[in-house]
Structure formats: C-alpha cells, structure tokens
N, C-alpha and C. Protein backbone atom coordinates (compact mmCIF):
# COMPACT_ATOMS: atom_id res chain seq x y z
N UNK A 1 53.12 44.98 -21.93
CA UNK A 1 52.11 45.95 -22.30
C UNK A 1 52.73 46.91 -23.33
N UNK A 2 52.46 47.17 -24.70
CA UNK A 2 52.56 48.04 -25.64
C UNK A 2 52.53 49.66 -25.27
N UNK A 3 53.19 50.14 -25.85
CA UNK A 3 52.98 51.37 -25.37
C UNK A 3 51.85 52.41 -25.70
N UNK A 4 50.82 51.67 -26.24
CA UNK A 4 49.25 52.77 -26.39
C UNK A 4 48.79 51.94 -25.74
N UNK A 5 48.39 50.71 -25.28
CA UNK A 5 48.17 50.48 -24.11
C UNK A 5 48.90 50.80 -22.27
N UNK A 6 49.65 51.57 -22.44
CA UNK A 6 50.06 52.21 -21.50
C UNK A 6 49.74 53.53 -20.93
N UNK A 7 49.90 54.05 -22.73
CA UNK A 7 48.44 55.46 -22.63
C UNK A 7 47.46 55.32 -22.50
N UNK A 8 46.90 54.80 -22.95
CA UNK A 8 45.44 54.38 -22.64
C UNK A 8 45.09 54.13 -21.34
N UNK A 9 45.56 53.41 -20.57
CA UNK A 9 45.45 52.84 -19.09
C UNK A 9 45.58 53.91 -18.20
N UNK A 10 46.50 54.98 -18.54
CA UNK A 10 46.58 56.28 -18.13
C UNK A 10 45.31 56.84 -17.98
N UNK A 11 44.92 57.27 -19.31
CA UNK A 11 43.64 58.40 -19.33
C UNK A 11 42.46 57.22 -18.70
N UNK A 12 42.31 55.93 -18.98
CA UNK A 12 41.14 54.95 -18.47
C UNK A 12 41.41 55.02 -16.74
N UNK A 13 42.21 55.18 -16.08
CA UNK A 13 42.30 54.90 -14.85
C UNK A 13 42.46 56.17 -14.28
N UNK A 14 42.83 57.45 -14.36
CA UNK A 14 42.76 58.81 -14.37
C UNK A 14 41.81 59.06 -14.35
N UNK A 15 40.71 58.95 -15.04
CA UNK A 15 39.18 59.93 -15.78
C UNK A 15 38.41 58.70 -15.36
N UNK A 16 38.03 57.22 -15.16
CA UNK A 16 37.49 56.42 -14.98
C UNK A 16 36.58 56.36 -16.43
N UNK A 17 37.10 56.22 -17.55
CA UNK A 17 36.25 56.42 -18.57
C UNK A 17 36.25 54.55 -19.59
N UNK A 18 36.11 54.96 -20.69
CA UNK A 18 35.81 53.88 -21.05
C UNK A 18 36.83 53.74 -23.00
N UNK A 19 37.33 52.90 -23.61
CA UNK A 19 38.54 53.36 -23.99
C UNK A 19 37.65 53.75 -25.60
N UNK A 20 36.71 53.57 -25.45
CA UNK A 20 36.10 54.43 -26.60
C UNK A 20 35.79 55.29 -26.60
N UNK A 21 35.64 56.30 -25.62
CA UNK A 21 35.73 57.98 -25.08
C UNK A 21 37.15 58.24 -25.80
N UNK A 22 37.93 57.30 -25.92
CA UNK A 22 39.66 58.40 -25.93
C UNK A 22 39.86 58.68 -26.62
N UNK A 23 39.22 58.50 -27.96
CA UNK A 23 39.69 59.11 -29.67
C UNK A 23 39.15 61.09 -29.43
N UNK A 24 38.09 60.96 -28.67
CA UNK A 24 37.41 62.27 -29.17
C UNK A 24 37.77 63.06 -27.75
N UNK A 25 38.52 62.80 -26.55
CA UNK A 25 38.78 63.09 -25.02
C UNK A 25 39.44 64.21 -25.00
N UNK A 26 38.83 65.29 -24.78
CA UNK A 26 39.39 66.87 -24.50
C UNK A 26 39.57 67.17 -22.93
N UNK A 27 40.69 68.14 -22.93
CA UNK A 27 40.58 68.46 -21.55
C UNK A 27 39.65 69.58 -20.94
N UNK A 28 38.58 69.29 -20.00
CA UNK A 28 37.70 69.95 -19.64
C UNK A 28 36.57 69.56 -20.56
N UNK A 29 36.72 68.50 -20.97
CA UNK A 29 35.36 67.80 -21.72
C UNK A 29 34.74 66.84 -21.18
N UNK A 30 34.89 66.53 -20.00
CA UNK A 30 34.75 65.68 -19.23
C UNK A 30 34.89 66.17 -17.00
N UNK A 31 34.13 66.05 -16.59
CA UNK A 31 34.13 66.63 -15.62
C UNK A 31 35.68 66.61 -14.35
N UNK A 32 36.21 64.94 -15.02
CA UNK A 32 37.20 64.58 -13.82
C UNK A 32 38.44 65.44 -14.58
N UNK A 33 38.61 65.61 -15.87
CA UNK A 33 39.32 66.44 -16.37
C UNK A 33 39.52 67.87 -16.12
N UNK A 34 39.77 68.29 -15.28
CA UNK A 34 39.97 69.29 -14.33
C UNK A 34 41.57 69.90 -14.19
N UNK A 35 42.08 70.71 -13.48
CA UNK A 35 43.04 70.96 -13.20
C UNK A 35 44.08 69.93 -12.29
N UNK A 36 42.87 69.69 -11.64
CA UNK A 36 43.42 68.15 -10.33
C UNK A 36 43.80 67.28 -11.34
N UNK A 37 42.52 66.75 -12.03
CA UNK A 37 42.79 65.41 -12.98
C UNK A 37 43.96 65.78 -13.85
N UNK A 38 44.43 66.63 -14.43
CA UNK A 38 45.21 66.89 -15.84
C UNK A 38 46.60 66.70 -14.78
N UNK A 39 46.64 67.17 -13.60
CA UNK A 39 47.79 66.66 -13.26
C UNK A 39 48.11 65.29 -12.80
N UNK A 40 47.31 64.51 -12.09
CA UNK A 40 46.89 63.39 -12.37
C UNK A 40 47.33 62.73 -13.19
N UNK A 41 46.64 62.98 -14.56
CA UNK A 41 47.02 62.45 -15.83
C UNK A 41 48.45 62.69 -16.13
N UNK A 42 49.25 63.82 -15.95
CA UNK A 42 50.70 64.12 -16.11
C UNK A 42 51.43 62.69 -15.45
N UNK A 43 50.86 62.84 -13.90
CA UNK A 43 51.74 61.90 -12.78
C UNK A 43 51.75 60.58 -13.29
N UNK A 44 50.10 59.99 -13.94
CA UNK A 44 50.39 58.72 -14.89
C UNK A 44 50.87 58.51 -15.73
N UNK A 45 51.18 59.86 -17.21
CA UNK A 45 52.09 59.34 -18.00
C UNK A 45 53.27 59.62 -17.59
N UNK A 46 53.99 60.19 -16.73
CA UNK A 46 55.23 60.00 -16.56
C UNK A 46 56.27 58.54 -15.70
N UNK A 47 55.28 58.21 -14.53
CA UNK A 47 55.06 57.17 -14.13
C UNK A 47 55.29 55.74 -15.38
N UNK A 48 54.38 55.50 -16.72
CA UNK A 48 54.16 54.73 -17.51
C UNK A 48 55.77 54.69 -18.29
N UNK A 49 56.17 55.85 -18.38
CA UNK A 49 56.49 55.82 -19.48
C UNK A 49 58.16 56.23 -19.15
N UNK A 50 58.55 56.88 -17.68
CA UNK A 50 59.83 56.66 -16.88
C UNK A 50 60.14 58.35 -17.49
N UNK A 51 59.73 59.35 -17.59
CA UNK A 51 59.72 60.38 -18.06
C UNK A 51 59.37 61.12 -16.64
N UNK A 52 60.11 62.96 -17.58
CA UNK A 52 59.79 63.82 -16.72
C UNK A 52 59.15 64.63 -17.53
N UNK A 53 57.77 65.11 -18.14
CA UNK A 53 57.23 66.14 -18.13
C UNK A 53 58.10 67.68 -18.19
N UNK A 54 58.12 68.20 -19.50
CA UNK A 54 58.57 69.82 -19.38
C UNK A 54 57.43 70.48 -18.90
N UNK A 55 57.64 71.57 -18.54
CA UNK A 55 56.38 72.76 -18.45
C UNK A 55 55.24 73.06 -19.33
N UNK A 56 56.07 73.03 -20.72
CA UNK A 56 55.41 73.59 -21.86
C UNK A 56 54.51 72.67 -21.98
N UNK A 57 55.11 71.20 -22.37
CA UNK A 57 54.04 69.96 -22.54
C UNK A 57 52.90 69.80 -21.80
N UNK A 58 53.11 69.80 -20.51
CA UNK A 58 52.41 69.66 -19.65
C UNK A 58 51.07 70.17 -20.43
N UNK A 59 51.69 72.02 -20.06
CA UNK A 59 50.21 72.91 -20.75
C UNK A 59 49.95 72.78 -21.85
N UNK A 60 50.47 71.77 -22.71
CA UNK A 60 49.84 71.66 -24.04
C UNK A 60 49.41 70.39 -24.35
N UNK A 61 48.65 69.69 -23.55
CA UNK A 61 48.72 68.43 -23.24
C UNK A 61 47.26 68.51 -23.22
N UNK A 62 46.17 68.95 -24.58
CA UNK A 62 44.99 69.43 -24.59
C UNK A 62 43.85 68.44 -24.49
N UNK A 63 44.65 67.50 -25.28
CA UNK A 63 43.37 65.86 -25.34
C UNK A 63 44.16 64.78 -25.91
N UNK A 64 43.70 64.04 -25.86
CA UNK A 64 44.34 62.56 -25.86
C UNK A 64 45.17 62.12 -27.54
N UNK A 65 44.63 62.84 -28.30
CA UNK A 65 45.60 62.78 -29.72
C UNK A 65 46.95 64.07 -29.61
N UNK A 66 46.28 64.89 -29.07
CA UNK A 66 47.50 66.05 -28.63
C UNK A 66 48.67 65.53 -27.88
N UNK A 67 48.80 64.49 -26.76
CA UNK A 67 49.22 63.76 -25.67
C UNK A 67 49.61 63.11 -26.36
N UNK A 68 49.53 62.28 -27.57
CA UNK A 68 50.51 61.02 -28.51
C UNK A 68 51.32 61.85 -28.85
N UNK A 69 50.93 62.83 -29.88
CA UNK A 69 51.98 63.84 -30.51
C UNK A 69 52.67 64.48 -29.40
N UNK A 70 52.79 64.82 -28.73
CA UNK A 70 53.85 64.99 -27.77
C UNK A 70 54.90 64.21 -27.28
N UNK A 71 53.96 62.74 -26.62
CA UNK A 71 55.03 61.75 -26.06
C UNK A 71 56.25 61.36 -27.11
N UNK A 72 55.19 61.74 -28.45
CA UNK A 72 56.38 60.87 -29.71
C UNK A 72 57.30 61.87 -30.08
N UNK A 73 56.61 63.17 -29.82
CA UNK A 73 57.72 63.86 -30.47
C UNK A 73 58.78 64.37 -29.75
N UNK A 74 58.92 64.08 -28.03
CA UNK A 74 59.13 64.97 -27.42
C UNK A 74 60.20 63.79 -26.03
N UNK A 75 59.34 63.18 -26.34
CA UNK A 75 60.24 61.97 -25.61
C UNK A 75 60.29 60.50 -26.15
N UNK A 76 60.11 60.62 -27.51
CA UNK A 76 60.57 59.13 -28.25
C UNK A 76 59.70 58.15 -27.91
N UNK A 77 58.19 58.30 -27.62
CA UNK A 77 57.70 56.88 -27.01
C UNK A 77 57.00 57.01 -28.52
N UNK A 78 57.25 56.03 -28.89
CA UNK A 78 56.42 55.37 -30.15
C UNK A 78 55.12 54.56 -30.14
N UNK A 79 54.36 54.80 -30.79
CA UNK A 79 52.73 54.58 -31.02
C UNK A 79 52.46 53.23 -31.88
C-alpha cells in the first residue's frame, strides 16, 4: 500500500466518508470530525505510518491537505 493510500484509509475509515470528500475535508466540517474523531484520526495516522505525533501537529492538523504538509514535512512520509 503507497503511502496516500495509507492516508487516505485513515481519514476513509475514521470519518466513514468517501475518498472524494478528502480533497476539500476540514476539521469540524463534517460531523464525525469532532474532538473524539480528530484524535481518532491522530491514533490512525500514527498507527499507518509508525510515528509519534508532536503536540503542535496534532493541533494543526486542520484538514486533510494541512495533514500531507505536515506528515512530509515533519516526519518524512512522502506523497
């Protein structure tokens, strides 16, 4: 499995959404996207991707193009 299919599978199995929601996917734009879900979503990409999540990221971890630019910049997972 590629690694944007790894993200992807994340936010699709997290949010129960559909993978053409994920270009435009904000947090709190969507109801399961919540405080519960966003951690959620943390526990799956770290899980995917063998990572630990900083603090900062976490909270800046706004929507699903925000969440690439992070993983890449921040822990080397390439897109």
């Amino acid at each position: 499995m590629t690694n944007i299919e790894k993200y992807n599978q994340a936010f699709i199995e997290t949010f129960t959404i559909k993978e053409e929601e994920l270009p435009t996917l904000k947090y709190q734009s969507i109801q399961l996207w919540d405080s519960i879900g966003h951690m959620s979503l943390v526990a799956a990409l770290e899980e995917s991707f063998d990572i630990m999540m900083e603090t900062e990221d976490i909270i800046d971890l706004s929507s699903y193009l925000k969440g690439q630019s992070i993983l890449t910049s921040n822990y080397e997972v390439e897109f």
